[in-house]
N, C-alpha and C. Protein backbone atom coordinates (compact mmCIF):
# COMPACT_ATOMS: atom_id res chain seq x y z
N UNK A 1 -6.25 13.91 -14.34
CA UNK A 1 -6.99 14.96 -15.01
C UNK A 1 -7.53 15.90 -13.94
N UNK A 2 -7.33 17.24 -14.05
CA UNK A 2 -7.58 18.31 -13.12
C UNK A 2 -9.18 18.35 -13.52
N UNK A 3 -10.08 18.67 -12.43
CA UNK A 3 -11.26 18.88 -12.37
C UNK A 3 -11.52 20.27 -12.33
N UNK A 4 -12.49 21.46 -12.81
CA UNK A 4 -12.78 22.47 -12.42
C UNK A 4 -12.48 23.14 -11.26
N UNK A 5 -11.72 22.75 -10.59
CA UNK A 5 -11.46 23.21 -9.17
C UNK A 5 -9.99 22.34 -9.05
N UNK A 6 -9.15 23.44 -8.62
CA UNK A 6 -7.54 22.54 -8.29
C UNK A 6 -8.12 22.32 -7.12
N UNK A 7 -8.51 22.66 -5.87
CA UNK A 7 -8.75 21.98 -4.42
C UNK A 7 -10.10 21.99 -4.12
N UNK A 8 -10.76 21.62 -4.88
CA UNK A 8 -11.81 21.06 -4.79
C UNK A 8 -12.75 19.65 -4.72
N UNK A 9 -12.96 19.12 -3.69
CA UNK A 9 -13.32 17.88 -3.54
C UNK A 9 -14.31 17.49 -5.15
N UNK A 10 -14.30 16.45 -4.96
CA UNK A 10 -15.27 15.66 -6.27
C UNK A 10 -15.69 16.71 -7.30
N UNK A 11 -14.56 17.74 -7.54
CA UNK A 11 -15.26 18.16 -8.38
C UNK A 11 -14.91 18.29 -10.35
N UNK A 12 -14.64 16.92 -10.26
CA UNK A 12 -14.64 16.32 -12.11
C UNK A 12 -13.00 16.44 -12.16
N UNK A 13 -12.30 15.90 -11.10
CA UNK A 13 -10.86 15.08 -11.08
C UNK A 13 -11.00 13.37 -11.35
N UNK A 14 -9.95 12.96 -12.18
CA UNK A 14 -10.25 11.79 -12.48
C UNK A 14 -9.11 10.78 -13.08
N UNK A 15 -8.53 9.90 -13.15
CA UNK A 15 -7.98 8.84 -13.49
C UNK A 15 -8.08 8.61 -14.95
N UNK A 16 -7.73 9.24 -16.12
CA UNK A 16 -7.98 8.87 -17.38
C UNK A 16 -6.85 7.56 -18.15
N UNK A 17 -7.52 6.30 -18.29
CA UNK A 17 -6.94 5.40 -18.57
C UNK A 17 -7.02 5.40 -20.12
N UNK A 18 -6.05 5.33 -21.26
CA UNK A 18 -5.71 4.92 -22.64
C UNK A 18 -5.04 4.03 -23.30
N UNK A 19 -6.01 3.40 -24.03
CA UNK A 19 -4.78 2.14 -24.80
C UNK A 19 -4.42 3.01 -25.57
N UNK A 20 -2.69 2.50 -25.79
CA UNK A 20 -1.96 2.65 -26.91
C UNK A 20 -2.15 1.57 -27.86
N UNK A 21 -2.23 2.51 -29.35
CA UNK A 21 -2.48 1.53 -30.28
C UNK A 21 -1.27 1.28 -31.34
N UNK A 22 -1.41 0.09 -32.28
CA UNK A 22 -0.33 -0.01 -33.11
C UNK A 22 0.83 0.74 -33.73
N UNK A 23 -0.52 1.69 -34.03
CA UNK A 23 0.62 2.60 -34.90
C UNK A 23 0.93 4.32 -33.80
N UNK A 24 0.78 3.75 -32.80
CA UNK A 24 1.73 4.95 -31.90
C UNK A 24 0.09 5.49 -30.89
N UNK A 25 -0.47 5.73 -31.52
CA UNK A 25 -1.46 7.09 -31.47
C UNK A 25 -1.98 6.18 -29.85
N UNK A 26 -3.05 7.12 -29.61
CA UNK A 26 -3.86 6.70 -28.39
C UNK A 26 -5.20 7.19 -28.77
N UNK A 27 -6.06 5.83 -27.67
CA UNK A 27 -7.30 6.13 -27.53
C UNK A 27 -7.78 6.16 -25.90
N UNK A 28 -8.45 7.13 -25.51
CA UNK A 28 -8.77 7.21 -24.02
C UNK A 28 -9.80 5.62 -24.03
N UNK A 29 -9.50 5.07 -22.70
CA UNK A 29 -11.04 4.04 -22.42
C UNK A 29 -11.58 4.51 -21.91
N UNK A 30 -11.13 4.87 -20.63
CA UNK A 30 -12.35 5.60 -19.87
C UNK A 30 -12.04 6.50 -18.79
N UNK A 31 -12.47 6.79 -17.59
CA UNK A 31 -11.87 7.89 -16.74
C UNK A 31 -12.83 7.13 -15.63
N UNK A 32 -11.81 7.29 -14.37
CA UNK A 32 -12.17 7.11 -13.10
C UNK A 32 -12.31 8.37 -12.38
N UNK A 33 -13.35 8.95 -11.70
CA UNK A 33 -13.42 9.89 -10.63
C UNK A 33 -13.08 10.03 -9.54
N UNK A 34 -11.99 10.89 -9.06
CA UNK A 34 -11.36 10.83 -8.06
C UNK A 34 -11.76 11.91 -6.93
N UNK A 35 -11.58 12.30 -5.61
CA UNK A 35 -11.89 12.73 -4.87
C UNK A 35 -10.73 14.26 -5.37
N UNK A 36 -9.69 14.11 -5.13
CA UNK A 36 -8.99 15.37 -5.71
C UNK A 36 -7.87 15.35 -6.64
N UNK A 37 -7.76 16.40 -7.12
CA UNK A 37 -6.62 16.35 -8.34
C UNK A 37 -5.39 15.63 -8.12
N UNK A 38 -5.12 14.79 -9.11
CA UNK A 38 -3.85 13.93 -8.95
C UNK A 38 -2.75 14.58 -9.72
N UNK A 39 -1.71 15.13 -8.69
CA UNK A 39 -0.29 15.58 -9.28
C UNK A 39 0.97 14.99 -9.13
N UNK A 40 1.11 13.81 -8.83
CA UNK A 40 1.88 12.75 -8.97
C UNK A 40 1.93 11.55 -10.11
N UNK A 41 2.88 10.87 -10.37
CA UNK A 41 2.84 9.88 -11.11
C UNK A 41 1.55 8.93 -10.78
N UNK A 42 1.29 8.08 -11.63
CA UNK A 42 0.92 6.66 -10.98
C UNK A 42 1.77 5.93 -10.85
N UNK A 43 1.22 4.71 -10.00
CA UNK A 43 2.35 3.45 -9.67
C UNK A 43 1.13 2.58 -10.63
N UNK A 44 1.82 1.47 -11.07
CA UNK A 44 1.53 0.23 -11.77
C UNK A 44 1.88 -0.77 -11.43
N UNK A 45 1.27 -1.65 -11.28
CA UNK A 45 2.09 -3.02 -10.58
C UNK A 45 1.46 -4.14 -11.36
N UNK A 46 2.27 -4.80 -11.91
CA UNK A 46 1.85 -6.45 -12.74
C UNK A 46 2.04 -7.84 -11.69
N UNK A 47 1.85 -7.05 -10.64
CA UNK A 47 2.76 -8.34 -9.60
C UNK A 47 1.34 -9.35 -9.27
N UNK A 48 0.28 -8.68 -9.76
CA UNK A 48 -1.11 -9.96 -9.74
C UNK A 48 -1.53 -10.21 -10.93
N UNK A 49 -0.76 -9.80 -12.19
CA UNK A 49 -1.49 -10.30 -13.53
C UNK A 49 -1.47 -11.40 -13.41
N UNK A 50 -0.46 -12.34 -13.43
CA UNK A 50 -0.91 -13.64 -13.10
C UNK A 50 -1.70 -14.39 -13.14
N UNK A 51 -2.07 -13.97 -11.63
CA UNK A 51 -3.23 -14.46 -10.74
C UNK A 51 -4.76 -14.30 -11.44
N UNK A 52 -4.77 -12.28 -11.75
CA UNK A 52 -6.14 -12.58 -11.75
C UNK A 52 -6.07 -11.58 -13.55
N UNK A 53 -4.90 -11.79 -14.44
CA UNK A 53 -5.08 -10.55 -15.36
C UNK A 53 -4.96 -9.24 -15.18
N UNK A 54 -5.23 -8.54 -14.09
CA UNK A 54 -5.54 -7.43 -13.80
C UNK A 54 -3.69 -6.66 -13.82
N UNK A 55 -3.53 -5.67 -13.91
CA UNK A 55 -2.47 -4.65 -13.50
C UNK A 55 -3.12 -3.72 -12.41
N UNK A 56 -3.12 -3.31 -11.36
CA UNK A 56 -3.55 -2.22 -10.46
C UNK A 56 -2.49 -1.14 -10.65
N UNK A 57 -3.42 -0.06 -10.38
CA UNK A 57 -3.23 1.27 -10.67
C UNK A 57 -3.01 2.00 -9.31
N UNK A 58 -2.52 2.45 -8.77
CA UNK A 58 -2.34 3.62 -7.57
C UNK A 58 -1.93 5.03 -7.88
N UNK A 59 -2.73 5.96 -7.12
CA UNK A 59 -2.38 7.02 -7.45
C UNK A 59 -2.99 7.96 -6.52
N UNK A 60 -2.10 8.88 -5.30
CA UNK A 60 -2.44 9.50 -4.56
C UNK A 60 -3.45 11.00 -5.11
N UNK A 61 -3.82 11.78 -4.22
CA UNK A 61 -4.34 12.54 -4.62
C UNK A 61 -4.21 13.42 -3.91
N UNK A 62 -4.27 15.23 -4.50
CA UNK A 62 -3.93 16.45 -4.07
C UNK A 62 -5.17 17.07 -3.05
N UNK A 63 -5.26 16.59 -1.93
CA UNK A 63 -6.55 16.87 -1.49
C UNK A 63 -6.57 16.32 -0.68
N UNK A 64 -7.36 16.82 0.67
CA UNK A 64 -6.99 16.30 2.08
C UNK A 64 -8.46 15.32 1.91
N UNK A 65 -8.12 14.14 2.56
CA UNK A 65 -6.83 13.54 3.17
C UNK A 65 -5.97 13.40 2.69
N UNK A 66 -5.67 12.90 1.61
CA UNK A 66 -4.43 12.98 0.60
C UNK A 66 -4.52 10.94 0.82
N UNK A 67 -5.46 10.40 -0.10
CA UNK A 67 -5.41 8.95 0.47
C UNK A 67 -4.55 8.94 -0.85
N UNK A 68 -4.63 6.99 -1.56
CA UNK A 68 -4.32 6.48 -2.26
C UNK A 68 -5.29 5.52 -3.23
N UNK A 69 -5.58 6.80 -4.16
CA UNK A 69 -6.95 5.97 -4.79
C UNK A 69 -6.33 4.39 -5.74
N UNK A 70 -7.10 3.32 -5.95
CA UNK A 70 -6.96 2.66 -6.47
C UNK A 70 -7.71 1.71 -7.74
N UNK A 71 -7.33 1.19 -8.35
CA UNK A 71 -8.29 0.38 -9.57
C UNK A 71 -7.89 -0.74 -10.52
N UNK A 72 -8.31 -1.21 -11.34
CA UNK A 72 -7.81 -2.53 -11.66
C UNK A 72 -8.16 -2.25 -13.00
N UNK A 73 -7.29 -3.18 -13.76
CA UNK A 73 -6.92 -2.29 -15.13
C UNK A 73 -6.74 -3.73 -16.17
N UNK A 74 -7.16 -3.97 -17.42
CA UNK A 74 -6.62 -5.23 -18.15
C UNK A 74 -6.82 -4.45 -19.90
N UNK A 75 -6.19 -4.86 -20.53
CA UNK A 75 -6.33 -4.60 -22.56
C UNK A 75 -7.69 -5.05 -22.59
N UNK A 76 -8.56 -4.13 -23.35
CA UNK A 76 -9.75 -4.12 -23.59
C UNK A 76 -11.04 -3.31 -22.94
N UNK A 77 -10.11 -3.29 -21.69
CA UNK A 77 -11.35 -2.59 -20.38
C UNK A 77 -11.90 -1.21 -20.60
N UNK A 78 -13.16 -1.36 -21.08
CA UNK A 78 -13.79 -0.15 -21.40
C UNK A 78 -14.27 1.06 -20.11
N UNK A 79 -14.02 0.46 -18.73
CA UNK A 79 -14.84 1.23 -17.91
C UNK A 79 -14.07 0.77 -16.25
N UNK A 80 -14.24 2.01 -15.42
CA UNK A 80 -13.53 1.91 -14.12
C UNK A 80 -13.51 0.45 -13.59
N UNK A 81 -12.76 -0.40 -12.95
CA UNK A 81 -12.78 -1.25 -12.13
C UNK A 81 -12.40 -1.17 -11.40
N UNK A 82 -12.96 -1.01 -9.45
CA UNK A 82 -12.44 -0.71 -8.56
C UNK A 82 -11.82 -2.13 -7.46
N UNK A 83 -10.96 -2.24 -6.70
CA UNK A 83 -11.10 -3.22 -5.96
C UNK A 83 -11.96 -3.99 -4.97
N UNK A 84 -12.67 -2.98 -4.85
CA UNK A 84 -14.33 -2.99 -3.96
C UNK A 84 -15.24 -3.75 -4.44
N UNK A 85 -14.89 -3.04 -5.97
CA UNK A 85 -16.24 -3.71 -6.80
C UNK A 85 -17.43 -2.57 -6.65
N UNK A 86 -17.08 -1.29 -6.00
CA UNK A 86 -18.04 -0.04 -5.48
C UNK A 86 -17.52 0.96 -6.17
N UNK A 87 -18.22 2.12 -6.45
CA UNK A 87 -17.88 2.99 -6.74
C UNK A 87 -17.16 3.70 -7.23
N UNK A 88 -16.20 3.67 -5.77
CA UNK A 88 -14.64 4.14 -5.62
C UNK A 88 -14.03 3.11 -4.45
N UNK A 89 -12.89 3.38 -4.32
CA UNK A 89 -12.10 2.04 -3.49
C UNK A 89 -10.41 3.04 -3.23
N UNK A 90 -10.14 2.96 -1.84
CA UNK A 90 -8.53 3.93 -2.07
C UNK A 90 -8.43 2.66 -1.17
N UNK A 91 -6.73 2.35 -1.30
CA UNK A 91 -6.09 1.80 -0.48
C UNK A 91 -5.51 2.40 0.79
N UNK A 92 -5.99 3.37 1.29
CA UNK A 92 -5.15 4.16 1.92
C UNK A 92 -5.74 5.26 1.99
N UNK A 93 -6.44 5.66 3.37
CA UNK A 93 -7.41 6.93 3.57
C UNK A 93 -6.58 7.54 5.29
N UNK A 94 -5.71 8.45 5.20
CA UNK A 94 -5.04 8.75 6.67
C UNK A 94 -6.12 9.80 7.02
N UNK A 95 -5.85 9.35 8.26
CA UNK A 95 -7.10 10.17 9.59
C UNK A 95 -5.80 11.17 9.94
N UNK A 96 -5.87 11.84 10.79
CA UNK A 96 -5.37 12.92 11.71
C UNK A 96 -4.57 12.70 12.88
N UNK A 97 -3.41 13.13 12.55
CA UNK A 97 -2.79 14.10 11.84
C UNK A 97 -1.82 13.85 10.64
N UNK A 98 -2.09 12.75 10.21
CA UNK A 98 -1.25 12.63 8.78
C UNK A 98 -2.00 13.14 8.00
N UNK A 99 -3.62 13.08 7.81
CA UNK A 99 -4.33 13.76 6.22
C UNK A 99 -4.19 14.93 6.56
N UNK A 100 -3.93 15.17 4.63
CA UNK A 100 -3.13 15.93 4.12
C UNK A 100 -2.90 16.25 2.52
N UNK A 101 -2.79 17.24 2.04
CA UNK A 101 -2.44 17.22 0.59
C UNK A 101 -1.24 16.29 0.22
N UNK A 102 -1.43 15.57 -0.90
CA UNK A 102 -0.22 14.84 -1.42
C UNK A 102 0.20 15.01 -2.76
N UNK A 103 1.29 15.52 -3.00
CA UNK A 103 2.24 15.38 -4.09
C UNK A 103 3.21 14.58 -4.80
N UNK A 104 3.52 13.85 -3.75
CA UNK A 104 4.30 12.87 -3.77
C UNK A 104 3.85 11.48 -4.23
N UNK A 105 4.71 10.75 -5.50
CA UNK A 105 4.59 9.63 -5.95
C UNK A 105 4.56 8.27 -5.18
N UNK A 106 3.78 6.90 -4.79
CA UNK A 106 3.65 5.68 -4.41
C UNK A 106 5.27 5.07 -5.26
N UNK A 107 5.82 4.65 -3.91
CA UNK A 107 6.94 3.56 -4.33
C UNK A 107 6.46 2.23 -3.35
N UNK A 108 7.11 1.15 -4.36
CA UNK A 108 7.11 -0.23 -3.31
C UNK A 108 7.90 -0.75 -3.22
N UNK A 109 7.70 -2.05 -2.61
CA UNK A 109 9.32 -2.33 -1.93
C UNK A 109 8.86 -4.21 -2.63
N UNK A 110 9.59 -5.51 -2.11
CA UNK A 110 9.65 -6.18 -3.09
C UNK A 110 8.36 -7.30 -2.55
N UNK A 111 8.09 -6.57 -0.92
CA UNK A 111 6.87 -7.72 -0.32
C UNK A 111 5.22 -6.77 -1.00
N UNK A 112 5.46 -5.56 -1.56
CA UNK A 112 4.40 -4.59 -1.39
C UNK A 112 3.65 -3.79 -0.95
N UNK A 113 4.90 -4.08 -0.12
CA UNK A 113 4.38 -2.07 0.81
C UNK A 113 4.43 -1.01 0.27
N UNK A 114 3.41 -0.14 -0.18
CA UNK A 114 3.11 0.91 -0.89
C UNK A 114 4.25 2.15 0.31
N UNK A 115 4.64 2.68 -0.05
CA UNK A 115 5.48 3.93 0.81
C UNK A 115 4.90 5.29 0.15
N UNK A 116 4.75 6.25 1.24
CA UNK A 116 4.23 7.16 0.51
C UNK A 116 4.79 8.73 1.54
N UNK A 117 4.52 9.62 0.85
CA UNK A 117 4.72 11.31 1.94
C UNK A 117 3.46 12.11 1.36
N UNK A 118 2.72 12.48 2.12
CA UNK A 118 2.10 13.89 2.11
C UNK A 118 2.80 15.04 2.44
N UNK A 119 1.69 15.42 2.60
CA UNK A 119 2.34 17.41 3.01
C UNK A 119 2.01 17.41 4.95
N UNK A 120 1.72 16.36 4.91
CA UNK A 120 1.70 16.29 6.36
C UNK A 120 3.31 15.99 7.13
N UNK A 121 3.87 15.54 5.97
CA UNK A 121 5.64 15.14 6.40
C UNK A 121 6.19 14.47 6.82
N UNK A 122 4.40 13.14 7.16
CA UNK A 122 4.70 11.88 7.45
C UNK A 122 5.30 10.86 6.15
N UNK A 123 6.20 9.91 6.17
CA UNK A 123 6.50 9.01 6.18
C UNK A 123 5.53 7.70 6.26
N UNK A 124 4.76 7.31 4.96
CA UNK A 124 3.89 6.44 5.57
C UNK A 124 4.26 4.87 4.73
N UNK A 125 3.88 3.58 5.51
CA UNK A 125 3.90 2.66 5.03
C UNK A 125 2.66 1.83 4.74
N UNK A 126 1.98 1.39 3.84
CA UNK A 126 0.74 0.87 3.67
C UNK A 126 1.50 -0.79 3.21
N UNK A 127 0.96 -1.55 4.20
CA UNK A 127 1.48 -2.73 3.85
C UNK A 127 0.12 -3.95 3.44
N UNK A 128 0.18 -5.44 3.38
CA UNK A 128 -1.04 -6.02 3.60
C UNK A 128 -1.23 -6.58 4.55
N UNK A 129 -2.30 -6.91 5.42
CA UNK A 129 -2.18 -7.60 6.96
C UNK A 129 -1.85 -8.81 6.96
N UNK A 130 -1.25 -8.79 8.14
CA UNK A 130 -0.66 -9.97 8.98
C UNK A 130 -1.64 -10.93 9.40
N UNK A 131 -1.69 -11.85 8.99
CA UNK A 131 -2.32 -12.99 9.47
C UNK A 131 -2.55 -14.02 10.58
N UNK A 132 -0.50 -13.72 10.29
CA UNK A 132 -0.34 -14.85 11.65
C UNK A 132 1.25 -14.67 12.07
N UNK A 133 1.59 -14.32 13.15
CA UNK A 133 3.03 -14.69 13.65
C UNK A 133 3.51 -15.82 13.93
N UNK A 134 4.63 -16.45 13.22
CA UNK A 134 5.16 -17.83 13.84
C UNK A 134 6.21 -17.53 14.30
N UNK A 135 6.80 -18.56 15.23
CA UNK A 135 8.22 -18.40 15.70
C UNK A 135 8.58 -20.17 15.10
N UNK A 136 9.45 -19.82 14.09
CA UNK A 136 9.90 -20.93 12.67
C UNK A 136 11.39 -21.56 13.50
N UNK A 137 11.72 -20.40 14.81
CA UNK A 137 12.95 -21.29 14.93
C UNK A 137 13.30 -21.04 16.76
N UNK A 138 13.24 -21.65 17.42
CA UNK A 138 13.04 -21.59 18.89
C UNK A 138 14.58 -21.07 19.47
N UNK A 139 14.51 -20.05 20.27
CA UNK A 139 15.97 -19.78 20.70
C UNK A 139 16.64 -20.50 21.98
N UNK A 140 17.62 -20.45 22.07
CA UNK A 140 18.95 -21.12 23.09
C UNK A 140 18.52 -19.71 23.99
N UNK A 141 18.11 -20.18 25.16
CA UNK A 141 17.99 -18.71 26.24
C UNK A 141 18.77 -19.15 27.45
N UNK A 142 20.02 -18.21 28.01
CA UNK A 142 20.62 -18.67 29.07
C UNK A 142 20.36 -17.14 30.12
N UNK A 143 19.99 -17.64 30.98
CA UNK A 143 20.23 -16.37 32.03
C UNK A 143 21.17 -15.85 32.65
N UNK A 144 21.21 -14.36 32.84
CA UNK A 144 22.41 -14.03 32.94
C UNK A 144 22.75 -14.31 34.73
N UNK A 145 24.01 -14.00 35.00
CA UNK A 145 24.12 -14.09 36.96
C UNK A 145 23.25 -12.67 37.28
N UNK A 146 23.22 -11.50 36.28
CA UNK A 146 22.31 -10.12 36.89
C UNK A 146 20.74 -10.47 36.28
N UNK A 147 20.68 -11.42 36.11
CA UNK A 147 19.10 -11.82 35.52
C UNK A 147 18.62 -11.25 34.52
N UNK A 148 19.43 -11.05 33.50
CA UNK A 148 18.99 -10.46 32.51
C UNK A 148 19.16 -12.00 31.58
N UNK A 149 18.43 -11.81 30.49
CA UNK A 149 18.51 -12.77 29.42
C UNK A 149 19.42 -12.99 27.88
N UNK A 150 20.28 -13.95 27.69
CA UNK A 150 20.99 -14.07 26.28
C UNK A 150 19.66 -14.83 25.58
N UNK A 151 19.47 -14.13 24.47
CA UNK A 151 18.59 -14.99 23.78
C UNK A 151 19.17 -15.37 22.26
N UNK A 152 19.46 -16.37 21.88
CA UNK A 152 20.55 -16.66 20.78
C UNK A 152 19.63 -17.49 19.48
N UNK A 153 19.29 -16.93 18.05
CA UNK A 153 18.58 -18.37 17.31
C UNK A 153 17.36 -18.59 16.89
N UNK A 154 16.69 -17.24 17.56
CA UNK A 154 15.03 -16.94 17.34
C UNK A 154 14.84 -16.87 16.16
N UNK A 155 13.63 -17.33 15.32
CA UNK A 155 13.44 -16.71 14.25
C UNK A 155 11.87 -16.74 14.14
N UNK A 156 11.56 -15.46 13.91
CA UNK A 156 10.11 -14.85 13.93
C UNK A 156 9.51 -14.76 12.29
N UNK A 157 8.17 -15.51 12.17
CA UNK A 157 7.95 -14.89 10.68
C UNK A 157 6.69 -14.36 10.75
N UNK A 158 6.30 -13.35 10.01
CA UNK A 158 4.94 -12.57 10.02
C UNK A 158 4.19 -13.63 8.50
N UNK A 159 2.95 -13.96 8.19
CA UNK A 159 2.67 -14.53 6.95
C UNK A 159 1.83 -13.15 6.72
N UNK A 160 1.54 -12.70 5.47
CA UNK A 160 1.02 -11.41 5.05
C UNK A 160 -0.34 -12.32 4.43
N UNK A 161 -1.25 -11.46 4.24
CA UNK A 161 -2.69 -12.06 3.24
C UNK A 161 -1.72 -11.74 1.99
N UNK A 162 -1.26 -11.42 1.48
CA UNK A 162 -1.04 -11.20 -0.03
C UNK A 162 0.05 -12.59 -0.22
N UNK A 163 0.06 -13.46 0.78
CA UNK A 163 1.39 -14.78 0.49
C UNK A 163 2.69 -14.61 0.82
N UNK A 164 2.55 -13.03 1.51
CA UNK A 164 4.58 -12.41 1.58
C UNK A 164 4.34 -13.52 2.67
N UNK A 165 5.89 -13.48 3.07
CA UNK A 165 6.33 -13.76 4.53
C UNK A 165 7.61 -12.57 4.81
N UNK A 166 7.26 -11.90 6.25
CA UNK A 166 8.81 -11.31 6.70
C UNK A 166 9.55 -11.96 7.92
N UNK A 167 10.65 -11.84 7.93
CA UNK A 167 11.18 -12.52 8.78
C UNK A 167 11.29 -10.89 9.67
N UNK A 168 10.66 -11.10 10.90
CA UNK A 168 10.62 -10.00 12.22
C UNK A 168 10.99 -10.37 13.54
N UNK A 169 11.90 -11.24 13.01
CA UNK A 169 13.41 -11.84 14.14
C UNK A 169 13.38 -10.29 15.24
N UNK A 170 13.93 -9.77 14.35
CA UNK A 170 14.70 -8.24 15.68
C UNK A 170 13.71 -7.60 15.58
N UNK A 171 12.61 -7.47 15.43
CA UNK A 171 11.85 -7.08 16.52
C UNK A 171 11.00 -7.33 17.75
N UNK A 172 11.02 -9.06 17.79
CA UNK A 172 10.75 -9.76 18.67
C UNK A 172 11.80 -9.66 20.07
N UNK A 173 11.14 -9.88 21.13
CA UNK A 173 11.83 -9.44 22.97
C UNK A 173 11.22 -10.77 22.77
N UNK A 174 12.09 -11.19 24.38
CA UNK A 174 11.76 -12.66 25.63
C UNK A 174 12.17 -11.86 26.64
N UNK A 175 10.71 -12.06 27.64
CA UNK A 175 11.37 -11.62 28.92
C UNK A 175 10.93 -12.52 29.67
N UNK A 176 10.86 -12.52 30.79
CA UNK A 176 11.25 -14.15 31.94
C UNK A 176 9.70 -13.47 32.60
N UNK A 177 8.81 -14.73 32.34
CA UNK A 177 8.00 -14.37 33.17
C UNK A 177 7.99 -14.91 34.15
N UNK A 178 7.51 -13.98 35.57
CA UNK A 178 8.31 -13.77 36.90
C UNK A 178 7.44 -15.14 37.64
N UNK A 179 6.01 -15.31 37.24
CA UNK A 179 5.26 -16.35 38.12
C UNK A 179 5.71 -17.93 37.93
N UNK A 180 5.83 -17.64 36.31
CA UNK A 180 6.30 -19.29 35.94
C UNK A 180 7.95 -19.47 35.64
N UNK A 181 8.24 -18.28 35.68
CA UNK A 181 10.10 -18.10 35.65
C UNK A 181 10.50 -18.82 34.60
């Protein structure tokens, strides 16, 4: 929902959430306030109903910084729920030089990395943090006669807070350290 002002910070832009009812029609529940006008889709994701009921909502906004406001959503919910539990809550606030106006719609991928473009022309990835790196599978390392290294068999896993795991094999190096060789 456009606020009195197309580029105008906080000024009565907002998130209007509606159940659909039986017989077709709609009723608004309620409206979240957003920092600037949202001209993109939302993203929806059921990938924690599950867990906690909730569906989360994402939805960038036309207005520098150009973050990714967010909220939590269930049948019945009369009133904003943020992930904070505050106010307002974005998943995703870029500093400089990526903030920026955004137009562009939130896609994800199948661990939940939010992907996104501003008008800044970055390319951005919002993922969940890493917890812990393991190495799940130890490599065969032979040295070469020019001292360089074959490293054959590695296998690297990142564990995410959200339960992902990636396997970040190729982007892991071995290099020979020179004191203990």
């Amino acid at each position: 929902v456009s606020g009195t002002s197309q580029f105008g910070a906080n000024s009565g832009h907002a998130i209007a959430v509606y159940d659909l009812n039986g017989d077709g029609s709609m009723t608004k529940a309620y409206a979240y306030g957003i920092i600037g006008y949202p001209q993109t889709s939302a993203m929806v994701t059921t990938a924690y109903a599950g867990e906690d009921g909730y569906v989360y909502i994402y939805l960038p906004y036309n207005y520098t910084p150009g973050g990714i406001s967010v909220l939590k959503d269930r049948p019945g919910q009369t009133a904003p729920l943020t992930t904070t539990n505050s106010g307002y809550s974005e998943v995703f606030t870029p500093a400089a030089p990526l903030a920026q106006y955004c137009i562009c719609s939130t896609i994800a991928d199948q661990y939940g990395t939010l992907y996104y473009k501003n008008d800044s022309c970055y390319m951005m990835a919002i993922t969940s943090k890493i917890e812990s790196l393991e190495i799940t599978q130890y490599p065969t390392i032979t040295e070469n006669e020019d001292g360089t290294l074959t490293v054959d068999g590695l296998k690297a896993v990142t564990k995410l807070r959200n339960g992902e795991e990636r396997d970040v094999s190729k982007y892991v190096s071995v290099t020979k350290n020179e004191q203990t060789g």
